[in-house]
PDB file of N, CA and C in Angstrom:
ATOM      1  N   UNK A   1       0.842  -1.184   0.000  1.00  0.00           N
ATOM      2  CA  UNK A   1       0.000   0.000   0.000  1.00  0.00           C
ATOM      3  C   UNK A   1       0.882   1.241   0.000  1.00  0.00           C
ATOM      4  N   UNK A   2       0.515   2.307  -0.714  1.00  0.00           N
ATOM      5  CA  UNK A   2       1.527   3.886  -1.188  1.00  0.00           C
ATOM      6  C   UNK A   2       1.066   4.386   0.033  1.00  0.00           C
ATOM      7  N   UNK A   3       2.156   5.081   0.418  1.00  0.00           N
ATOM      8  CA  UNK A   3       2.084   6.342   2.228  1.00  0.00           C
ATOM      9  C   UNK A   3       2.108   7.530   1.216  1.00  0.00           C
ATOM     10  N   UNK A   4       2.200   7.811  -0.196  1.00  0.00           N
ATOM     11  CA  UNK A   4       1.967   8.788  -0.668  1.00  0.00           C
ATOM     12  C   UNK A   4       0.944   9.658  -1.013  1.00  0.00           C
ATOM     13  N   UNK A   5       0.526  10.573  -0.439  1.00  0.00           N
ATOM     14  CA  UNK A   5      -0.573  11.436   0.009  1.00  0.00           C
ATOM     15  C   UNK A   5      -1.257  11.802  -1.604  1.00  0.00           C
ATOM     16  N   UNK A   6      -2.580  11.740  -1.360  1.00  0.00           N
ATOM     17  CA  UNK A   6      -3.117  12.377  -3.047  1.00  0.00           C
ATOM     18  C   UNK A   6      -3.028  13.944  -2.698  1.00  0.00           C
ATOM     19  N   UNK A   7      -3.026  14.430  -1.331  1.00  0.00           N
ATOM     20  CA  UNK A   7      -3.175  15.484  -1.217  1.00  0.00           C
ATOM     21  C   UNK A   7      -2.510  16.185   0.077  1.00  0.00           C
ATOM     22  N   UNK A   8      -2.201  17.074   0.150  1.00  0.00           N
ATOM     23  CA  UNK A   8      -1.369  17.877   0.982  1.00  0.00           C
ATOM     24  C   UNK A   8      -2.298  19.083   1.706  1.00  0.00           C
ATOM     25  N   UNK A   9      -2.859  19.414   2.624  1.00  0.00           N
ATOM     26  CA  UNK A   9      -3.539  19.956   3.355  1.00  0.00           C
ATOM     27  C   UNK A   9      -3.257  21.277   3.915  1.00  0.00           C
ATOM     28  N   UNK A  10      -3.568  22.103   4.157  1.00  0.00           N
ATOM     29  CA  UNK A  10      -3.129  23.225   4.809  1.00  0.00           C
ATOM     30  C   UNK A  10      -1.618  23.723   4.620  1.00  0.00           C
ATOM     31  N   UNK A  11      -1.697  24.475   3.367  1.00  0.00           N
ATOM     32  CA  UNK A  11      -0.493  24.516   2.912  1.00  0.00           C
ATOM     33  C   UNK A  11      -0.508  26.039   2.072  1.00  0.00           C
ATOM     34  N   UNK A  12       0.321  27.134   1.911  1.00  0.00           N
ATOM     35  CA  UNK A  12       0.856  27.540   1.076  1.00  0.00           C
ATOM     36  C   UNK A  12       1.358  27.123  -0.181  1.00  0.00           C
ATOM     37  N   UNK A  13       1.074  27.852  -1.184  1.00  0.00           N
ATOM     38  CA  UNK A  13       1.857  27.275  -2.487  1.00  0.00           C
ATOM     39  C   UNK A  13       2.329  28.098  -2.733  1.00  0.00           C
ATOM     40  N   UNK A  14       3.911  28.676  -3.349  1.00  0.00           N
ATOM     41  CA  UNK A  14       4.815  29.581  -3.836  1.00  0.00           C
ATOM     42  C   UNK A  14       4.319  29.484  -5.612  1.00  0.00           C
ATOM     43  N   UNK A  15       3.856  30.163  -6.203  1.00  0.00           N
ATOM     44  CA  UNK A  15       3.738  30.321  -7.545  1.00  0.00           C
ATOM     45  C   UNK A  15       4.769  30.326  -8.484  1.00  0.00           C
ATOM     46  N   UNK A  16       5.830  30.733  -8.018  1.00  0.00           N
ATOM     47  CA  UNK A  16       7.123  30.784  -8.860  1.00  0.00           C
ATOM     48  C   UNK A  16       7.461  29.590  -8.856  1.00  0.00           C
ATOM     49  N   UNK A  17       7.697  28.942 -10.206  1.00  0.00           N
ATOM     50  CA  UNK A  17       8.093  27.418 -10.525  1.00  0.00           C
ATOM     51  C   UNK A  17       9.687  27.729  -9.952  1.00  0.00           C
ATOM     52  N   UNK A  18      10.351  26.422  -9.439  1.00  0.00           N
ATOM     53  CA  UNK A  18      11.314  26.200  -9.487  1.00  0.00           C
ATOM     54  C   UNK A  18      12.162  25.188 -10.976  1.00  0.00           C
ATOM     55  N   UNK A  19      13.180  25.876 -11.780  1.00  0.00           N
ATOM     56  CA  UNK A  19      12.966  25.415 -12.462  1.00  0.00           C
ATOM     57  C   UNK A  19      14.378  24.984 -13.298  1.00  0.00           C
ATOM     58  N   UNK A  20      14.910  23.901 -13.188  1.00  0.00           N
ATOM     59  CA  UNK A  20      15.999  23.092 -13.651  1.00  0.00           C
ATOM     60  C   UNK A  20      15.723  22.444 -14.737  1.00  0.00           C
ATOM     61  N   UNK A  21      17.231  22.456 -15.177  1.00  0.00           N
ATOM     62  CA  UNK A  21      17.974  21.978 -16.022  1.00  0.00           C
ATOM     63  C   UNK A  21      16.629  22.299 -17.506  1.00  0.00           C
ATOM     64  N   UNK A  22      17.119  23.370 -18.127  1.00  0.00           N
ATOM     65  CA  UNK A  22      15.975  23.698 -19.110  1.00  0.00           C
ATOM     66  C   UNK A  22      15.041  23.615 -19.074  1.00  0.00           C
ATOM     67  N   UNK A  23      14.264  23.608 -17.918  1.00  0.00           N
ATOM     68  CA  UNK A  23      12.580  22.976 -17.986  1.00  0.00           C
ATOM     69  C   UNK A  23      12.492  21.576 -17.894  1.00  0.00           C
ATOM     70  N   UNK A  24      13.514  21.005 -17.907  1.00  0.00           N
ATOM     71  CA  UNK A  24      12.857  19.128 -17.988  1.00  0.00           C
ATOM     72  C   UNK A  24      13.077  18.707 -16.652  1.00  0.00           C
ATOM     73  N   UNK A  25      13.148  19.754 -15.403  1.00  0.00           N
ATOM     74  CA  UNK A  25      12.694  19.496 -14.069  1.00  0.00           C
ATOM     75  C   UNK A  25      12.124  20.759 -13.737  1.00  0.00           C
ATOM     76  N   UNK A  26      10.560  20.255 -13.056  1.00  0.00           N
ATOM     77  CA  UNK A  26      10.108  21.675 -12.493  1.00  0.00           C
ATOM     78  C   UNK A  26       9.304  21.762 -11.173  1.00  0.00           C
ATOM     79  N   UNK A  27       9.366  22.242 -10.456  1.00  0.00           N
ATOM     80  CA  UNK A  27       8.604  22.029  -8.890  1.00  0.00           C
ATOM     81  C   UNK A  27       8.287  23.228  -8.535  1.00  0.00           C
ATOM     82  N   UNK A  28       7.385  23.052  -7.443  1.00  0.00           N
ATOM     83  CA  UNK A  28       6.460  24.101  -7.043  1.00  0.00           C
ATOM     84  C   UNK A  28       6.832  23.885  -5.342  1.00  0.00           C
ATOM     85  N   UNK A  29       7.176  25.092  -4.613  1.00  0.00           N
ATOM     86  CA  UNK A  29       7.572  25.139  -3.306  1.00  0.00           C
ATOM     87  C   UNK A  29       6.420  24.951  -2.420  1.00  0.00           C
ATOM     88  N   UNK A  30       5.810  24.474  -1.275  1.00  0.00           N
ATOM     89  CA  UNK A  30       4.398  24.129  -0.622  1.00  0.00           C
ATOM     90  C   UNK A  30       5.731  24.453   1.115  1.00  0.00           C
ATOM     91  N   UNK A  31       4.663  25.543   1.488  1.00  0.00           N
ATOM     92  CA  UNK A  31       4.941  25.794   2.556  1.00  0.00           C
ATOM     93  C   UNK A  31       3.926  25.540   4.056  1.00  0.00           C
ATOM     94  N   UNK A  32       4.741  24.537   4.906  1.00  0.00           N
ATOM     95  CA  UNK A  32       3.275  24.419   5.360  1.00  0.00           C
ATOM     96  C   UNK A  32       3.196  24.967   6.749  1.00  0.00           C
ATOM     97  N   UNK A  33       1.933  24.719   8.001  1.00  0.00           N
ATOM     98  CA  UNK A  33       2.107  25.956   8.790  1.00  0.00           C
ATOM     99  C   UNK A  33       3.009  25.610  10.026  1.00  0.00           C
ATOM    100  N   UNK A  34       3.400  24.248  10.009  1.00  0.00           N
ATOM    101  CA  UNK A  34       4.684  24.280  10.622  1.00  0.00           C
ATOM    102  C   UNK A  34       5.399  25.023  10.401  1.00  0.00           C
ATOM    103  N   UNK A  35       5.775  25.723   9.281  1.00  0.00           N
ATOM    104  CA  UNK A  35       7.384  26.136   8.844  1.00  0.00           C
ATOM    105  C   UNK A  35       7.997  25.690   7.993  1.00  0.00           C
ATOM    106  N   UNK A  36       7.592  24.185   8.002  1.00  0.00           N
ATOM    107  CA  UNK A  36       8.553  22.834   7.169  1.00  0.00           C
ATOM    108  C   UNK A  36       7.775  22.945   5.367  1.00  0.00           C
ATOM    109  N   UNK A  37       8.761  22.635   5.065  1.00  0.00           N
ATOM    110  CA  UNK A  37       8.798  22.828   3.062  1.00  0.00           C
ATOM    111  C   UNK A  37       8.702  21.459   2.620  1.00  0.00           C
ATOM    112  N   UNK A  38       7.896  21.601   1.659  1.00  0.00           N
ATOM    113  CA  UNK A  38       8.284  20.344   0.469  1.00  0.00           C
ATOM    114  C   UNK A  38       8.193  20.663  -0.754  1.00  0.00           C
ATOM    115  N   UNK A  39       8.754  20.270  -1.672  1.00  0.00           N
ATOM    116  CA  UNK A  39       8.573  20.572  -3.478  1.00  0.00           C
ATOM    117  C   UNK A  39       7.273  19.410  -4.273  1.00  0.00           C
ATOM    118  N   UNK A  40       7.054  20.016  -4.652  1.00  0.00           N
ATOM    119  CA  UNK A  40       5.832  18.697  -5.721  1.00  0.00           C
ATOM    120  C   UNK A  40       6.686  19.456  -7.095  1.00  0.00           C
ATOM    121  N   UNK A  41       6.979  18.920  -7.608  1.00  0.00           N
ATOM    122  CA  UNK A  41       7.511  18.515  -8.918  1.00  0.00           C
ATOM    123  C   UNK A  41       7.314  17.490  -9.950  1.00  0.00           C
ATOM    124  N   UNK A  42       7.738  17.783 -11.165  1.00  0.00           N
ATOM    125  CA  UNK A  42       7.494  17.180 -12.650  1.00  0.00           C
ATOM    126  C   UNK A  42       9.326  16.586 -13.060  1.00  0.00           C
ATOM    127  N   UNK A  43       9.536  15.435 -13.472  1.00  0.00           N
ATOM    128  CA  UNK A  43      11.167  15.092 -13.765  1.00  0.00           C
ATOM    129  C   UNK A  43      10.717  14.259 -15.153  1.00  0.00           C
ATOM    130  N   UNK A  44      11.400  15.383 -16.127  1.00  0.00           N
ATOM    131  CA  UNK A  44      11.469  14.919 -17.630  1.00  0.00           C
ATOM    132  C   UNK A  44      12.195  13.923 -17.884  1.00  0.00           C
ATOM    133  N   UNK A  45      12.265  13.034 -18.962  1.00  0.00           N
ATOM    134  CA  UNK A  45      13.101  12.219 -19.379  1.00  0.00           C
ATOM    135  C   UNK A  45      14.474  12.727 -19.334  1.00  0.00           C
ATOM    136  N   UNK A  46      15.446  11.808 -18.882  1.00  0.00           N
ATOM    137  CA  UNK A  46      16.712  12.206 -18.832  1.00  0.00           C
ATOM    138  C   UNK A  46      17.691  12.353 -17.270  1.00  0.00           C
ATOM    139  N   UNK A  47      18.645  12.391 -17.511  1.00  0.00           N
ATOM    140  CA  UNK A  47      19.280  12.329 -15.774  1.00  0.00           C
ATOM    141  C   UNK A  47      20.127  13.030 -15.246  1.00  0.00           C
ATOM    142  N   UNK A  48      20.343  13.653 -14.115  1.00  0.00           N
ATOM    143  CA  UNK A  48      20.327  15.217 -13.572  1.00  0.00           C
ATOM    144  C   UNK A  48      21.017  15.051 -12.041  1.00  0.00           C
ATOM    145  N   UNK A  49      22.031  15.882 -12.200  1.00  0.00           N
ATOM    146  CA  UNK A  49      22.692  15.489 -10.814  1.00  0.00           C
ATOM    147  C   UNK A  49      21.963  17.005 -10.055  1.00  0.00           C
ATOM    148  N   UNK A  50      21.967  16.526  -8.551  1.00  0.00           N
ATOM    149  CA  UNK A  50      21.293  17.823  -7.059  1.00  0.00           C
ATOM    150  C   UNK A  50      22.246  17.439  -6.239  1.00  0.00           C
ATOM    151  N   UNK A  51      22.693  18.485  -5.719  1.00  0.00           N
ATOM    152  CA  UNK A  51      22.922  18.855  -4.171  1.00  0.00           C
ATOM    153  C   UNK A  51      22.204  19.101  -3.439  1.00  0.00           C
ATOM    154  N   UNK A  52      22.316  18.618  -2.088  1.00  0.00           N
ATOM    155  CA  UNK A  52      21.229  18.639  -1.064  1.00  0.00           C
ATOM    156  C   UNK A  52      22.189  19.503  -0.225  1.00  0.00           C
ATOM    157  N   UNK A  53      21.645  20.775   0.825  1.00  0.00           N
ATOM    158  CA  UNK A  53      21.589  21.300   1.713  1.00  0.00           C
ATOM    159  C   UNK A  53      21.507  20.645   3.028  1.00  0.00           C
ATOM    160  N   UNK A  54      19.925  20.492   2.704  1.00  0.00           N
ATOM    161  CA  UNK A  54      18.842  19.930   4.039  1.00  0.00           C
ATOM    162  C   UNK A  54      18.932  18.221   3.250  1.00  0.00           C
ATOM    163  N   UNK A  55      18.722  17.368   4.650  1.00  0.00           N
ATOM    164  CA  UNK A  55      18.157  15.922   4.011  1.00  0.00           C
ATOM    165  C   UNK A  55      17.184  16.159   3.664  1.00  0.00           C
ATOM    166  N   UNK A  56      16.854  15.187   2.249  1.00  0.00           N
ATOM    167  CA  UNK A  56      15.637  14.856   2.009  1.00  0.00           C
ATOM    168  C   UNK A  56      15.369  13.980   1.359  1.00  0.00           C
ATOM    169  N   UNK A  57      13.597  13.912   1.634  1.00  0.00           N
ATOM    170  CA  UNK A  57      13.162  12.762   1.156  1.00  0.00           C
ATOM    171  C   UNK A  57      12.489  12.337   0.562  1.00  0.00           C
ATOM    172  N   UNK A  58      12.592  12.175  -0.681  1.00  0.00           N
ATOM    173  CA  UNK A  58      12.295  12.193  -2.302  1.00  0.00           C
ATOM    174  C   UNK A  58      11.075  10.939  -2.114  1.00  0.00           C
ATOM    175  N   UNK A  59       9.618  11.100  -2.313  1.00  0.00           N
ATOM    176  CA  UNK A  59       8.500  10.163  -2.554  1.00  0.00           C
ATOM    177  C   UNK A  59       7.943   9.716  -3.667  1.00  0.00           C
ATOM    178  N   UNK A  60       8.308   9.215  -4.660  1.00  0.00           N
ATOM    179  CA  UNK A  60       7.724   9.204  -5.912  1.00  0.00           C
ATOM    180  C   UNK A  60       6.324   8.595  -5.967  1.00  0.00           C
ATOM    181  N   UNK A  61       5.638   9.886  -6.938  1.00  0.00           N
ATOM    182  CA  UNK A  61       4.126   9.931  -7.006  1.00  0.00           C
ATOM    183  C   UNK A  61       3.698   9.204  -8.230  1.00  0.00           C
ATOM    184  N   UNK A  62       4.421   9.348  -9.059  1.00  0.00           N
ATOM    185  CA  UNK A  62       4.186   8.449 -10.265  1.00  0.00           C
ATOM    186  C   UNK A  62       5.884   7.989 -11.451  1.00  0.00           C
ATOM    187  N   UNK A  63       5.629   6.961 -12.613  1.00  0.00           N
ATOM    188  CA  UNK A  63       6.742   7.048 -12.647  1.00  0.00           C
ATOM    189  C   UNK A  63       7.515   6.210 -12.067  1.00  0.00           C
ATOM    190  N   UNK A  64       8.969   5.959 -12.783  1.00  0.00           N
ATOM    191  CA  UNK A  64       9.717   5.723 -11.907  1.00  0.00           C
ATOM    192  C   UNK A  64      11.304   5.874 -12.289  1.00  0.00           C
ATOM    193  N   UNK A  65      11.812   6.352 -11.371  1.00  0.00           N
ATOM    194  CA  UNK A  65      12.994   7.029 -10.678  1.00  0.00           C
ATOM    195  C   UNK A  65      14.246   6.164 -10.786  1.00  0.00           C
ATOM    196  N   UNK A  66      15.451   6.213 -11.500  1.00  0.00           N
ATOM    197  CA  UNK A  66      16.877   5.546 -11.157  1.00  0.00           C
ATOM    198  C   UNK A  66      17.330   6.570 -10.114  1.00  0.00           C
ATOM    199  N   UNK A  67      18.063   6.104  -9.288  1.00  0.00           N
ATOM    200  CA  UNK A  67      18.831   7.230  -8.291  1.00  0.00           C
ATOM    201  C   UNK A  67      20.269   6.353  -7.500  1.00  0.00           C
ATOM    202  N   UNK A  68      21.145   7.535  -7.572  1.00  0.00           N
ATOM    203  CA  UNK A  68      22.536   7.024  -6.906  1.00  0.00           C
ATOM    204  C   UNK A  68      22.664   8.269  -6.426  1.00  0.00           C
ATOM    205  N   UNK A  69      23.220   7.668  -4.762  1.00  0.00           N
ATOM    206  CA  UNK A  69      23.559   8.823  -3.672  1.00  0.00           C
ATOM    207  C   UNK A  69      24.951   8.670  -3.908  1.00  0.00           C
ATOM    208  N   UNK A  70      25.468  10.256  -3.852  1.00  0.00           N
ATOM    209  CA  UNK A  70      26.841  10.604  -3.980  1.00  0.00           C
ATOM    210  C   UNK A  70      27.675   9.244  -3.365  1.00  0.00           C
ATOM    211  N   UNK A  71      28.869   8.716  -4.124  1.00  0.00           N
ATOM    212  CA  UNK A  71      29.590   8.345  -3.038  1.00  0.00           C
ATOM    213  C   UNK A  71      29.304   6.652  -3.187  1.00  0.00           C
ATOM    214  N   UNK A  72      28.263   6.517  -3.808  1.00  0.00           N
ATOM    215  CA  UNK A  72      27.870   4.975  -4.564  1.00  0.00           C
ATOM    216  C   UNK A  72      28.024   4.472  -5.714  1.00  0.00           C
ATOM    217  N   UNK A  73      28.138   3.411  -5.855  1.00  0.00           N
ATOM    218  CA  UNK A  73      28.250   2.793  -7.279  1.00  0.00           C
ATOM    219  C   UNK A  73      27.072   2.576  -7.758  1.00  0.00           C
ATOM    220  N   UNK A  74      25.901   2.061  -6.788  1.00  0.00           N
ATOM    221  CA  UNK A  74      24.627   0.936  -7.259  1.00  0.00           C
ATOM    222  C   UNK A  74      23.680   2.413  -7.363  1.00  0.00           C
ATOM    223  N   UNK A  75      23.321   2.045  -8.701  1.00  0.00           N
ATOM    224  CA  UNK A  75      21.658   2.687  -9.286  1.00  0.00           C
ATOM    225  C   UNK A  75      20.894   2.052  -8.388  1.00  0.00           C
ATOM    226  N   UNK A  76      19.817   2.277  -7.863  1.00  0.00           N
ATOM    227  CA  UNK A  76      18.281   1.788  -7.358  1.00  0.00           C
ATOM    228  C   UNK A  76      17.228   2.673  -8.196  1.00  0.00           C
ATOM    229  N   UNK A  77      16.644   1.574  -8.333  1.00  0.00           N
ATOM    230  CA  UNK A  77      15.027   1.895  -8.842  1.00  0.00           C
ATOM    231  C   UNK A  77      13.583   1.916  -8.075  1.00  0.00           C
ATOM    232  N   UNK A  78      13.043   3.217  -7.923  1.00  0.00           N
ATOM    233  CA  UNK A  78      12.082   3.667  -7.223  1.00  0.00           C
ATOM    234  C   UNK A  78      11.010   3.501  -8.207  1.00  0.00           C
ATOM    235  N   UNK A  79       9.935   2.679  -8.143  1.00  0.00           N
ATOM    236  CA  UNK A  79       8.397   2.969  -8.852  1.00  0.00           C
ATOM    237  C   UNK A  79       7.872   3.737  -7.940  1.00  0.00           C
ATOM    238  N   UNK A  80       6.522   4.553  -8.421  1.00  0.00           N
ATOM    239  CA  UNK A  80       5.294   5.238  -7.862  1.00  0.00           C
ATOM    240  C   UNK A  80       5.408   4.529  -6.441  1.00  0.00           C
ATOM    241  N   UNK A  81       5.385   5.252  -5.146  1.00  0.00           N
ATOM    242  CA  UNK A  81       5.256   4.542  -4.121  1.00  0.00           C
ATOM    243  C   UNK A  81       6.071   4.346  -3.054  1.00  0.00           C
ATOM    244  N   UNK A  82       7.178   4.610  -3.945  1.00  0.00           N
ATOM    245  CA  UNK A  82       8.250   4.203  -2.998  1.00  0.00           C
ATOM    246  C   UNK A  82       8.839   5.860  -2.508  1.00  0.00           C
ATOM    247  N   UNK A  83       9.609   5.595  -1.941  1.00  0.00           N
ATOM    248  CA  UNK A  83      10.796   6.847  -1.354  1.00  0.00           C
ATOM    249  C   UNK A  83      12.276   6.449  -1.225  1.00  0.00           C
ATOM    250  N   UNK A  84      12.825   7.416  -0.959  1.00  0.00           N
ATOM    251  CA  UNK A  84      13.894   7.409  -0.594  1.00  0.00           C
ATOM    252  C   UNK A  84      14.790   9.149  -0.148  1.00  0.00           C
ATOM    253  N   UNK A  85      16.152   8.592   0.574  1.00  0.00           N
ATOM    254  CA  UNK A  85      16.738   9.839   1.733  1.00  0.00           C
ATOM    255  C   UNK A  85      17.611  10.011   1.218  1.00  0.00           C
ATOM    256  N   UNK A  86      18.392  11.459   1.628  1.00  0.00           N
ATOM    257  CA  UNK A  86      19.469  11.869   0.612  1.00  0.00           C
ATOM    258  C   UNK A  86      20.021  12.816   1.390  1.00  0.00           C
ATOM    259  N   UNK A  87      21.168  12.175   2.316  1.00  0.00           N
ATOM    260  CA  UNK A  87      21.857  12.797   3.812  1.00  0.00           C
ATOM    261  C   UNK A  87      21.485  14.335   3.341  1.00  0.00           C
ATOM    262  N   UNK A  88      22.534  15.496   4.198  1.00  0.00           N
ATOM    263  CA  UNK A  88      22.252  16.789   4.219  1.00  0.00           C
ATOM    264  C   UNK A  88      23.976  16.966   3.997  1.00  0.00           C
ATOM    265  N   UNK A  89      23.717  17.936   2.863  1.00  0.00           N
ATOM    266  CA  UNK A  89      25.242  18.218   2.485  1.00  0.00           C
ATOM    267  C   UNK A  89      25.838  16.835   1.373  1.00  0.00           C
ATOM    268  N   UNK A  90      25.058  16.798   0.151  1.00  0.00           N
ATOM    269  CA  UNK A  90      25.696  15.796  -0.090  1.00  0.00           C
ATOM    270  C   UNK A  90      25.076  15.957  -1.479  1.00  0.00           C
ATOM    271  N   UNK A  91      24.021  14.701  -2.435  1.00  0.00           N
ATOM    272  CA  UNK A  91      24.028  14.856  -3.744  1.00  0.00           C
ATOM    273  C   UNK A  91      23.306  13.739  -4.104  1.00  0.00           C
ATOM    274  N   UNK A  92      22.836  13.608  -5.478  1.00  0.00           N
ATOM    275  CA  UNK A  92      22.313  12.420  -5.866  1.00  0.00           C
ATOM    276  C   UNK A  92      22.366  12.337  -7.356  1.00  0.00           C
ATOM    277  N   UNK A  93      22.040  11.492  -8.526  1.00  0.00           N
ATOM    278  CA  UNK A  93      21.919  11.425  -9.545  1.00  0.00           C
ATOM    279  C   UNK A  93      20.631  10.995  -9.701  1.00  0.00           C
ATOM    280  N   UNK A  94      19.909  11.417 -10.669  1.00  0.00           N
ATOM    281  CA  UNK A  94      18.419  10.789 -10.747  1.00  0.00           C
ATOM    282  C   UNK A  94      18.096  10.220 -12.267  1.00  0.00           C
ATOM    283  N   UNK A  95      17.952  10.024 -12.658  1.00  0.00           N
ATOM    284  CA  UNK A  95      17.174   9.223 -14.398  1.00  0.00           C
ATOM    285  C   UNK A  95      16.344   8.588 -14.312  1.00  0.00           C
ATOM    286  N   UNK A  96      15.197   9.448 -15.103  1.00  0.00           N
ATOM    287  CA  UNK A  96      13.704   8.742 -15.536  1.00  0.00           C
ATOM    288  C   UNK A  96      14.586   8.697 -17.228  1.00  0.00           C
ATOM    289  N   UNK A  97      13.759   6.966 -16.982  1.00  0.00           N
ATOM    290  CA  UNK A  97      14.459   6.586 -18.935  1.00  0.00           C
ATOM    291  C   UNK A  97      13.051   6.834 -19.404  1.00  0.00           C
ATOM    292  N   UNK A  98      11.801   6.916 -19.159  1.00  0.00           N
ATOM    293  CA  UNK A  98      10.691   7.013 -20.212  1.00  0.00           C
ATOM    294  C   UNK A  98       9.709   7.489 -19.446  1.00  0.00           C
ATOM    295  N   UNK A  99       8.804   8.545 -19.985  1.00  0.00           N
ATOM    296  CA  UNK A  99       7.590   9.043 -19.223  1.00  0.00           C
ATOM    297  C   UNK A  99       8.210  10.298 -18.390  1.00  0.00           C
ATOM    298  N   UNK A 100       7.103  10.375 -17.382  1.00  0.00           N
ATOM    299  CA  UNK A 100       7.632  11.219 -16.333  1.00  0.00           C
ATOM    300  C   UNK A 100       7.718  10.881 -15.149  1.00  0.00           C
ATOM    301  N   UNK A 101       8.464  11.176 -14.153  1.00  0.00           N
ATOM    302  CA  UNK A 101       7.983  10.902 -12.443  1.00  0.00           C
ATOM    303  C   UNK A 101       7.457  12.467 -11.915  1.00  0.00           C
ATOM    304  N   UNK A 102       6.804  11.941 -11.453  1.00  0.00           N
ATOM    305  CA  UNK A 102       6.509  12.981 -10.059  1.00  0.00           C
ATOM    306  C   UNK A 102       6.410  12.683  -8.880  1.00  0.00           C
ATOM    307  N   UNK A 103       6.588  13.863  -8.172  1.00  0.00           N
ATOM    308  CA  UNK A 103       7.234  13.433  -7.283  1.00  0.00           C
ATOM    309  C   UNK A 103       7.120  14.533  -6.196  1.00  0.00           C
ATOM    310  N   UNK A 104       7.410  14.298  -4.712  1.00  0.00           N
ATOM    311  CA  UNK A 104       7.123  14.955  -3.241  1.00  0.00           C
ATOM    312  C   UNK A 104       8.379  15.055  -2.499  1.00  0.00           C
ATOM    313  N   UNK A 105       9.250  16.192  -2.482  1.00  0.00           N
ATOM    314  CA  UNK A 105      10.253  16.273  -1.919  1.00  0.00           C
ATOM    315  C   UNK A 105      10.096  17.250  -0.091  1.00  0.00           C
ATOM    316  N   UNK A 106      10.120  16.098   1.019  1.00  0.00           N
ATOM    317  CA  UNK A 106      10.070  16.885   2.208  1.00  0.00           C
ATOM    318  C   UNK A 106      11.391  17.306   2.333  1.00  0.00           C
ATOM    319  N   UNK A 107      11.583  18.344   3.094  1.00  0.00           N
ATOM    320  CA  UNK A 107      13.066  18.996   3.750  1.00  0.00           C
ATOM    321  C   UNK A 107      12.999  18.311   5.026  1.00  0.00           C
ATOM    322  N   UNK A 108      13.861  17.266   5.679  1.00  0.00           N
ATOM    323  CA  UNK A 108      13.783  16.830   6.917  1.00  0.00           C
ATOM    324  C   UNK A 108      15.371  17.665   7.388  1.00  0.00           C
ATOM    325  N   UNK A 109      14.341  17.897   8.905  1.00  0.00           N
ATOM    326  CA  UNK A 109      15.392  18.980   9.826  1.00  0.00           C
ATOM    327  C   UNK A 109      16.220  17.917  10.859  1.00  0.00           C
TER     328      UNK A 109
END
């Protein structure tokens, strides 16, 4: 069973797209009344290295996701459903080979 929410509740939305690598990544900032942030985003075909600041923790909503954390050899594959963490101060590689993912990025403090 998916822990991935159809919907996000009591929230701010920032209107200004966030917007990488030419448009073939794009997210929308959701501020909520904790304080605490997450991105809902769109990831085009193709594969895209991030630096992380804050940990976080990438939920894929649809789609599915190759990803290698800095510092690894092994690709893993995320379908719709799954998640995964991405220390603080560090990086990841991501590749969708076909379609799109989307996807729920929390900032964990």
């Amino acid at each position: 069973m998916s822990t991935i929410p159809e919907n996000i509740p009591n929230v701010t939305a920032v209107t200004k797209a966030n917007i990488y690598f030419d448009g073939r990544v794009v997210s929308h900032s959701l501020m909520q009344a904790d304080g605490s942030k997450k991105t809902l985003g769109l990831i085009f075909r193709g594969k895209y290295h991030f630096a992380t600041d804050l940990a976080e923790r990438m939920e894929v909503a649809a789609g599915v996701a190759r990803v290698r954390l800095d510092g690894k050899e092994e690709w893993k594959s995320y379908p719709a459903g799954q998640s995964f963490e991405i220390p603080a101060k560090s990086g990841f590689d991501i590749e969708v080979k076909e379609g799109i993912c989307e996807y729920i990025c929390s900032f964990i403090k």
